[in-house]
N, C-alpha and C. Protein backbone atom coordinates (compact mmCIF):
# COMPACT_ATOMS: atom_id res chain seq x y z
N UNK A 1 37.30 -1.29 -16.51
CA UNK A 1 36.19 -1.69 -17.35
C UNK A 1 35.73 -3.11 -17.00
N UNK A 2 37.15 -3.95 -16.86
CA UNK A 2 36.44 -5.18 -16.77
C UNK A 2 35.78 -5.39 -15.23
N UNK A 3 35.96 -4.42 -14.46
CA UNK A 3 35.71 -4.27 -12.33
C UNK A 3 34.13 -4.05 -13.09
N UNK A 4 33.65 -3.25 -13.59
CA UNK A 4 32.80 -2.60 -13.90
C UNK A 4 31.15 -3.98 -14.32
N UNK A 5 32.05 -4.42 -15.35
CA UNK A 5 31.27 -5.28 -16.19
C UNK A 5 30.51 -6.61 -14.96
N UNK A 6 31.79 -6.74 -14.06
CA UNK A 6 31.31 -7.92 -13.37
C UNK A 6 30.46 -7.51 -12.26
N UNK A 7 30.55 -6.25 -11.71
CA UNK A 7 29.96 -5.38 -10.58
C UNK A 7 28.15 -5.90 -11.45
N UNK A 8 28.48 -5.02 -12.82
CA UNK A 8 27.09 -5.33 -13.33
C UNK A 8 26.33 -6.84 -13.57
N UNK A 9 27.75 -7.47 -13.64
CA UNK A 9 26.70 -9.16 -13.23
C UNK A 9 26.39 -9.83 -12.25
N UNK A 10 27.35 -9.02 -11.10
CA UNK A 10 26.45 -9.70 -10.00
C UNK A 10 24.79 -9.01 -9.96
N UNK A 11 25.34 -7.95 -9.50
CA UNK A 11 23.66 -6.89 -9.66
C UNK A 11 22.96 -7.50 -10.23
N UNK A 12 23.08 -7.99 -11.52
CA UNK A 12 21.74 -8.22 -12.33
C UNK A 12 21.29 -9.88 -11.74
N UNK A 13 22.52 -10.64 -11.12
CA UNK A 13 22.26 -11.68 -10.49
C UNK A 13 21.62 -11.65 -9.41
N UNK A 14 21.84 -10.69 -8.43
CA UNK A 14 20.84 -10.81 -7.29
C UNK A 14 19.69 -9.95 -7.80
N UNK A 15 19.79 -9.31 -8.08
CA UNK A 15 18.04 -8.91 -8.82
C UNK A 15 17.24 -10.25 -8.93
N UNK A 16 18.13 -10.45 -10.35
CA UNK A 16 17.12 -11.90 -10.49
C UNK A 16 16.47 -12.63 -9.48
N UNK A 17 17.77 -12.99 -8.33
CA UNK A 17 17.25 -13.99 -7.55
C UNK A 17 16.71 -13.38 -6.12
N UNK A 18 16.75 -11.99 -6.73
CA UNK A 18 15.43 -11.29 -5.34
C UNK A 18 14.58 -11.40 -5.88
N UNK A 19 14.16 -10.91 -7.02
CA UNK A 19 13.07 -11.48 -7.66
C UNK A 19 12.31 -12.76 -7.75
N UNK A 20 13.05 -13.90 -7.82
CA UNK A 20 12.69 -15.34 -7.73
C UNK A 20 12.02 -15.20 -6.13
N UNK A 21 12.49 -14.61 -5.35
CA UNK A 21 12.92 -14.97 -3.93
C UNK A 21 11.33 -14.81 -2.85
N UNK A 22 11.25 -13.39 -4.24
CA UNK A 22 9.67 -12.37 -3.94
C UNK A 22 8.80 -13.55 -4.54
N UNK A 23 9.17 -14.02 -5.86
CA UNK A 23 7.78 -15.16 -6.31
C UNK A 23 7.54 -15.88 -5.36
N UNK A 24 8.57 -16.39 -4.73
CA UNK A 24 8.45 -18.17 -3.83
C UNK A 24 7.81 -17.21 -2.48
N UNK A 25 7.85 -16.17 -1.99
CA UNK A 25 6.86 -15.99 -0.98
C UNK A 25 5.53 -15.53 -1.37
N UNK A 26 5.51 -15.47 -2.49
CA UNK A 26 4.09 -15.06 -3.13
C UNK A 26 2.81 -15.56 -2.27
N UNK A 27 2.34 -17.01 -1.87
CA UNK A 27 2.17 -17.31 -1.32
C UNK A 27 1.46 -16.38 0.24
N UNK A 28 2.35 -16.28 1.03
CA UNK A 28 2.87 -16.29 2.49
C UNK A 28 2.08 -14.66 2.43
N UNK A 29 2.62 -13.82 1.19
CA UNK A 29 1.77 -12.37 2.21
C UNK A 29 0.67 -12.01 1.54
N UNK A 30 0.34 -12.49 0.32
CA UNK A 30 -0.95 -12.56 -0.04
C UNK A 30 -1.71 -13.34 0.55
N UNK A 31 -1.83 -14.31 1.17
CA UNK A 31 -2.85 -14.65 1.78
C UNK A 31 -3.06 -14.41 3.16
N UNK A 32 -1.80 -14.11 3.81
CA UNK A 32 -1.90 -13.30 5.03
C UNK A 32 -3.13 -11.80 4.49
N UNK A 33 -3.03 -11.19 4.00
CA UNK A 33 -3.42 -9.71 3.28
C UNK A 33 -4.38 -10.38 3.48
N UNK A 34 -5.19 -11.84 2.27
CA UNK A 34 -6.41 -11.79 2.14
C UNK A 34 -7.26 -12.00 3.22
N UNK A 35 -6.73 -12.97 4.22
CA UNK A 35 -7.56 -13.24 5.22
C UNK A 35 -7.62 -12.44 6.52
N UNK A 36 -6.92 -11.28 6.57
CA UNK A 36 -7.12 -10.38 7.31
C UNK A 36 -8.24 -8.96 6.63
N UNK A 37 -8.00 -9.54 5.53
CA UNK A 37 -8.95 -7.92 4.64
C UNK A 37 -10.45 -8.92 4.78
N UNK A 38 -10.70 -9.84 5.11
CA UNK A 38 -12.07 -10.84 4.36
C UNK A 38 -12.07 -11.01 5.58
N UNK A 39 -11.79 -10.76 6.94
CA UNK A 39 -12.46 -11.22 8.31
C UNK A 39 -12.78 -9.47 8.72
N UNK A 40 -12.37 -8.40 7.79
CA UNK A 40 -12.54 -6.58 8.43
C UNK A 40 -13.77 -6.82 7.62
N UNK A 41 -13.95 -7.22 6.60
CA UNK A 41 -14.97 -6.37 5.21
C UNK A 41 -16.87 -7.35 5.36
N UNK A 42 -17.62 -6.33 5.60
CA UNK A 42 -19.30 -7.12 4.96
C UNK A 42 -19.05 -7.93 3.70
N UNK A 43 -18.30 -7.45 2.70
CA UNK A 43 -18.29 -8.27 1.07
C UNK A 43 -16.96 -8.58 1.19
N UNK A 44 -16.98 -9.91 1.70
CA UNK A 44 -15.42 -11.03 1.53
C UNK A 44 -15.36 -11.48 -0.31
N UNK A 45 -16.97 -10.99 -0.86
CA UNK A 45 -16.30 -12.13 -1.98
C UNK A 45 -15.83 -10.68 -3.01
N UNK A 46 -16.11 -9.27 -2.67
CA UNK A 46 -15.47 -7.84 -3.56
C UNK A 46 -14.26 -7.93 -3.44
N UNK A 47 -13.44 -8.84 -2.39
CA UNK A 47 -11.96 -8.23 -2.33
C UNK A 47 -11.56 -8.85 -3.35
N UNK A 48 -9.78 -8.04 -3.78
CA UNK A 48 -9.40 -8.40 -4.86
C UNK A 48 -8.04 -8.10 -4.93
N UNK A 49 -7.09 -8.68 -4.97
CA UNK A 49 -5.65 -8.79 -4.81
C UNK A 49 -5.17 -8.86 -6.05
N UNK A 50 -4.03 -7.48 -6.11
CA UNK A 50 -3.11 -8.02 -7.21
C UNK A 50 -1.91 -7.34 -6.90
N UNK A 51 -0.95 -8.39 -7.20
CA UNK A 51 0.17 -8.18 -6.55
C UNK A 51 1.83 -8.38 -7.79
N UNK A 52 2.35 -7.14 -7.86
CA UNK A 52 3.52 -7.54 -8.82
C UNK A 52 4.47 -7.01 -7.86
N UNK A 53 5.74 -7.58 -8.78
CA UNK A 53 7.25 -7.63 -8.25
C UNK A 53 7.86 -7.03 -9.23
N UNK A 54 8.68 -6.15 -8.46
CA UNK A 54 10.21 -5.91 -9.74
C UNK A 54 11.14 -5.78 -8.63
N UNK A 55 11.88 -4.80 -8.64
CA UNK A 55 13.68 -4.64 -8.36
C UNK A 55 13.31 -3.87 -7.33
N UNK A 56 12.36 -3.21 -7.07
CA UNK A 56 11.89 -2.12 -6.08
C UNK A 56 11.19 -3.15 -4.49
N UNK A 57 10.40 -4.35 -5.07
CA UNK A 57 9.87 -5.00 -3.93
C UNK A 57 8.83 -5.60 -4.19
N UNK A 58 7.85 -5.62 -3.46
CA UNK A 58 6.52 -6.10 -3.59
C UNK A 58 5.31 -4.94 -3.50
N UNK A 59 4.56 -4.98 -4.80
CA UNK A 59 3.58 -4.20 -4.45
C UNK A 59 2.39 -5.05 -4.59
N UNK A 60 1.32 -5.00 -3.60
CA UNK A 60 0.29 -5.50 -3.57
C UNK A 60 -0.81 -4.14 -3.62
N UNK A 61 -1.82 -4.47 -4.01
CA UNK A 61 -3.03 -3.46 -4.78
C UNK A 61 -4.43 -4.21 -3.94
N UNK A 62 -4.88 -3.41 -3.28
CA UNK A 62 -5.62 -3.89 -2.71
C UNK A 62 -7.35 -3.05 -3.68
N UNK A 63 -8.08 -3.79 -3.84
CA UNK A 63 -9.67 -3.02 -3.99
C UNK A 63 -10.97 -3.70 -3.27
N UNK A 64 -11.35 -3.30 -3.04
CA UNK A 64 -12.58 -3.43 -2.03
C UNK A 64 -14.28 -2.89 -2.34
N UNK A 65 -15.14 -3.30 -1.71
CA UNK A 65 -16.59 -2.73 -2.32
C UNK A 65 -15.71 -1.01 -1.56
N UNK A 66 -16.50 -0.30 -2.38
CA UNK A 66 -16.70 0.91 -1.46
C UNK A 66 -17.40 1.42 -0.49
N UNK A 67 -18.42 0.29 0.18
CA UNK A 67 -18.81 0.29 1.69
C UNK A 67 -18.16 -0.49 2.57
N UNK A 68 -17.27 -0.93 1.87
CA UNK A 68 -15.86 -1.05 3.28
C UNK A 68 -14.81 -0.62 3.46
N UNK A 69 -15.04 0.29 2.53
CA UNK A 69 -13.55 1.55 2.30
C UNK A 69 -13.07 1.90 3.80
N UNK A 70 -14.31 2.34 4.68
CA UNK A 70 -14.14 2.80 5.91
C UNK A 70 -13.46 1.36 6.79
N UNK A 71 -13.69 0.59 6.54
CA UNK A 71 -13.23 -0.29 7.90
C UNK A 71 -11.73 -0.80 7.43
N UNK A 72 -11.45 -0.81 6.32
CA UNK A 72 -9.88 -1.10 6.02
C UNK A 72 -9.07 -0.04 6.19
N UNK A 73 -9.67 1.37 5.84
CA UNK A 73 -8.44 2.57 6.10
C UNK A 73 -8.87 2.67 7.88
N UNK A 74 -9.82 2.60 8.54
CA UNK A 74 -9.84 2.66 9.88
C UNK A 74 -10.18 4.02 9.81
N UNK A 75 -10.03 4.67 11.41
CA UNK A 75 -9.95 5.60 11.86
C UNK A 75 -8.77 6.11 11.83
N UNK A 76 -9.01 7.86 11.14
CA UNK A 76 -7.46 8.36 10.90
C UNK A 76 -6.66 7.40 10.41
N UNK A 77 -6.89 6.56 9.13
CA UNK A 77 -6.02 5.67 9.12
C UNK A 77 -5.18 4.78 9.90
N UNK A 78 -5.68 4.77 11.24
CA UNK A 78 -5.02 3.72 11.66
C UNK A 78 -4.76 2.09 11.45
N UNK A 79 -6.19 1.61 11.05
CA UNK A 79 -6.18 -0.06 10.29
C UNK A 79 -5.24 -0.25 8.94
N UNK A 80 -5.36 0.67 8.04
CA UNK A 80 -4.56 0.64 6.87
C UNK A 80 -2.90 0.35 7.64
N UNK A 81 -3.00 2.04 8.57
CA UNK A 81 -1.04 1.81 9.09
C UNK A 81 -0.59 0.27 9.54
N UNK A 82 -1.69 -0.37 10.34
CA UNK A 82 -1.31 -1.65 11.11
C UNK A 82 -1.41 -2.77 10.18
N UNK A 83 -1.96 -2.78 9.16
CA UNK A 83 -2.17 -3.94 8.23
C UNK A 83 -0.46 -3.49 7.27
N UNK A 84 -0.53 -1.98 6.95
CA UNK A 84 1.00 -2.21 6.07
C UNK A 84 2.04 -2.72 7.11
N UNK A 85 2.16 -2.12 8.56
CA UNK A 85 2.85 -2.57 9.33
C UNK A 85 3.22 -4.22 9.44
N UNK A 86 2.27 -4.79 9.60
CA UNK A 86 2.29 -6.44 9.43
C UNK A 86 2.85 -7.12 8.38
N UNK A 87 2.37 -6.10 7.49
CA UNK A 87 2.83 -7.03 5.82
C UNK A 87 4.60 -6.53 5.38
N UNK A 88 5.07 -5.56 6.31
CA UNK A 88 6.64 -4.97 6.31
C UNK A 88 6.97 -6.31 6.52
N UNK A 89 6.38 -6.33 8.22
CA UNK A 89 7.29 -7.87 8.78
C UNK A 89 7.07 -8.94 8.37
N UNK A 90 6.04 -9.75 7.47
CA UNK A 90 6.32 -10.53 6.53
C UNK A 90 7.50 -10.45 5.84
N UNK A 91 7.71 -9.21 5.36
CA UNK A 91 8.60 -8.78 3.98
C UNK A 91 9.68 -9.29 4.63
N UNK A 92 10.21 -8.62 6.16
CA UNK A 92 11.82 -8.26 6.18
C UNK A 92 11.83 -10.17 6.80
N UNK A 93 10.75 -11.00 7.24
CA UNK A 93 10.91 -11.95 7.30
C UNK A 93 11.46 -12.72 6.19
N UNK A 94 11.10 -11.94 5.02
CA UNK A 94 11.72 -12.67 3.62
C UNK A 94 12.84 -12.12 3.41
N UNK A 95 13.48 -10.96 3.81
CA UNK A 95 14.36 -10.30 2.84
C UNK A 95 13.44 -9.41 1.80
N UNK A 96 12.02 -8.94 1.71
CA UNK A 96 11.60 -8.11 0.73
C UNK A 96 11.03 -6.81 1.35
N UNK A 97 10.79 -5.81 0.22
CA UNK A 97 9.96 -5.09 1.04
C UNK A 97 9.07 -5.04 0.13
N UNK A 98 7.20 -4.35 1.10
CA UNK A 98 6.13 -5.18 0.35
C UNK A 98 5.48 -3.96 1.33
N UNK A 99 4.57 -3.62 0.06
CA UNK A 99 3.96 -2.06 0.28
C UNK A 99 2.46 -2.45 0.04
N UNK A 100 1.63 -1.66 0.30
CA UNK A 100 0.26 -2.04 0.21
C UNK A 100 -0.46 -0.65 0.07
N UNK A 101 -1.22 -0.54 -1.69
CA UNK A 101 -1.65 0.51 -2.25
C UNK A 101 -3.33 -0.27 -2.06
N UNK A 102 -4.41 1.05 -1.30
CA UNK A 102 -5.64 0.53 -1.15
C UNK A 102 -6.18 1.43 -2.44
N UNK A 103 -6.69 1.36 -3.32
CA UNK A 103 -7.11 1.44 -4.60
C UNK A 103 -8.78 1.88 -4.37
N UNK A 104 -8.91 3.38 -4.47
CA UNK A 104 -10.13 4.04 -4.22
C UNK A 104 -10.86 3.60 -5.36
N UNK A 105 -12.18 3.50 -4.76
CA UNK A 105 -13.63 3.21 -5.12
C UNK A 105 -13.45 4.27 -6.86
N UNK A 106 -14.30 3.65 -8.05
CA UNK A 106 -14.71 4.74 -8.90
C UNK A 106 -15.89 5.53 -8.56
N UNK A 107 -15.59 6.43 -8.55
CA UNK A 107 -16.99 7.52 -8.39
C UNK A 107 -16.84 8.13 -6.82
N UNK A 108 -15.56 7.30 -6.26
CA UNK A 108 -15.70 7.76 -4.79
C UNK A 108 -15.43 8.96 -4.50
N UNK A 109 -16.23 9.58 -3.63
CA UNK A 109 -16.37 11.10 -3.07
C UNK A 109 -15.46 10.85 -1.91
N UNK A 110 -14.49 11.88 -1.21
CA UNK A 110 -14.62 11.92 0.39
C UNK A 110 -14.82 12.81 0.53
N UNK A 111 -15.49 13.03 1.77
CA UNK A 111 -16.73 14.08 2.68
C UNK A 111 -15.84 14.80 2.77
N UNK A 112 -16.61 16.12 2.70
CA UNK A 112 -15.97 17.79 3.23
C UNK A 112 -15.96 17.90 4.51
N UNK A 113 -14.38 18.16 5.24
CA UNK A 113 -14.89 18.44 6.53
C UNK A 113 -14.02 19.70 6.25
N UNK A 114 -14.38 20.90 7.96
CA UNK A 114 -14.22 21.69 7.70
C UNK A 114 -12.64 21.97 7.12
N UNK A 115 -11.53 21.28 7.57
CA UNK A 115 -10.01 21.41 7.05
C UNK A 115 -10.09 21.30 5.75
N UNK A 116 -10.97 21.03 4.84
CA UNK A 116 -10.83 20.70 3.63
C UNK A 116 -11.51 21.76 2.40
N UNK A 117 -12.24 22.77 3.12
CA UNK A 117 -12.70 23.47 2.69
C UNK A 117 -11.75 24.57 2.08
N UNK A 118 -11.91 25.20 0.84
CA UNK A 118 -10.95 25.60 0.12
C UNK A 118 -11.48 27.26 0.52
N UNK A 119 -10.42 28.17 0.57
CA UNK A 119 -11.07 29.62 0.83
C UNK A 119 -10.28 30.86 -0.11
N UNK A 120 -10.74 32.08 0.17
CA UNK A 120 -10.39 32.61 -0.90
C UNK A 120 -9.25 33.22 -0.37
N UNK A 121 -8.24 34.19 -0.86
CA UNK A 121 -7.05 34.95 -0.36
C UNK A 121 -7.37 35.70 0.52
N UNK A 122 -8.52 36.69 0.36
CA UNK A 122 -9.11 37.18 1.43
C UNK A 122 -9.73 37.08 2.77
N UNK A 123 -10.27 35.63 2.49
CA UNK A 123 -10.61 34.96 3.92
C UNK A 123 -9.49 34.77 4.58
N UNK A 124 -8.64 34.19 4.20
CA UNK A 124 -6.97 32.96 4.87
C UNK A 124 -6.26 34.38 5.09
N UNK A 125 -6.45 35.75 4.82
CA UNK A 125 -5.82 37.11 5.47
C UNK A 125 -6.37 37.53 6.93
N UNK A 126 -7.77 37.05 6.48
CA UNK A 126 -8.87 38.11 7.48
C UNK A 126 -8.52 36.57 8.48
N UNK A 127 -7.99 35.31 8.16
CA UNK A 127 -7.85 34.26 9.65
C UNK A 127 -6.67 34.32 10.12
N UNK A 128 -5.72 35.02 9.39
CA UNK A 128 -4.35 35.41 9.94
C UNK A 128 -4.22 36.56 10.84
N UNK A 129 -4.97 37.55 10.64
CA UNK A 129 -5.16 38.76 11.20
C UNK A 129 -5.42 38.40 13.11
N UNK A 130 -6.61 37.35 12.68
CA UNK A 130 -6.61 37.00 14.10
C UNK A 130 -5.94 36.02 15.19
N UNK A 131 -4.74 35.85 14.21
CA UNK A 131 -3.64 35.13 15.13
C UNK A 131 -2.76 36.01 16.04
């Protein structure tokens, strides 16, 4: 019981001071984030950062006009992968890890292409048939 009790105070001690650890780089990957999202985007002054911490890491929230939706997720997502990529190695430069949620437009549509088109049981038989 008493192995137990102290197991639980260290834990809650390095929490804490991962936590502290995530504030004091607060700094360092938010503004890395901002000035790489504000040299991709037409509207530098729409971006908008918000960024919390708990026990899990760093999450940063990214939102944007929705006519630059396209140039931050990239092609096939590739700009989004390379920007979270960058902001990892910030993280493991700290000891954190630090995720980056891009926060869709309200009202935003994405375009129908043909993979996305929904079909009936009968069609997705009659496209199996011809495999």
């Amino acid at each position: 019981m008493v192995a137990q009790i102290i197991t639980l105070g260290r834990s809650a001690t390095n929490i804490k001071n991962k936590i502290f650890i995530l504030n004091i780089m607060q700094d360092a990957d938010k503004a890395f984030l901002e000035y790489v999202v504000k040299a991709l985007v037409d509207n530098p002054n729409d971006v908008k950062l918000d960024r919390t911490v708990d026990e899990m890491g760093v999450l940063i929230s990214l939102t944007v006009n929705p006519a630059d939706m396209g140039k931050i997720i990239g092609r096939m997502g590739n700009t989004a992968k390379a920007i979270r990529t960058l902001l990892r190695i910030i993280g493991m430069k700290n000891n954190a890890r630090v995720n980056l949620k891009i926060n869709e437009p309200e009202g935003g549509v994405r375009p129908m292409n043909a993979s996305m088109t929904t079909k009936t049981v009968d069609q997705a038989m009659e496209d199996l048939k011809g495999i």
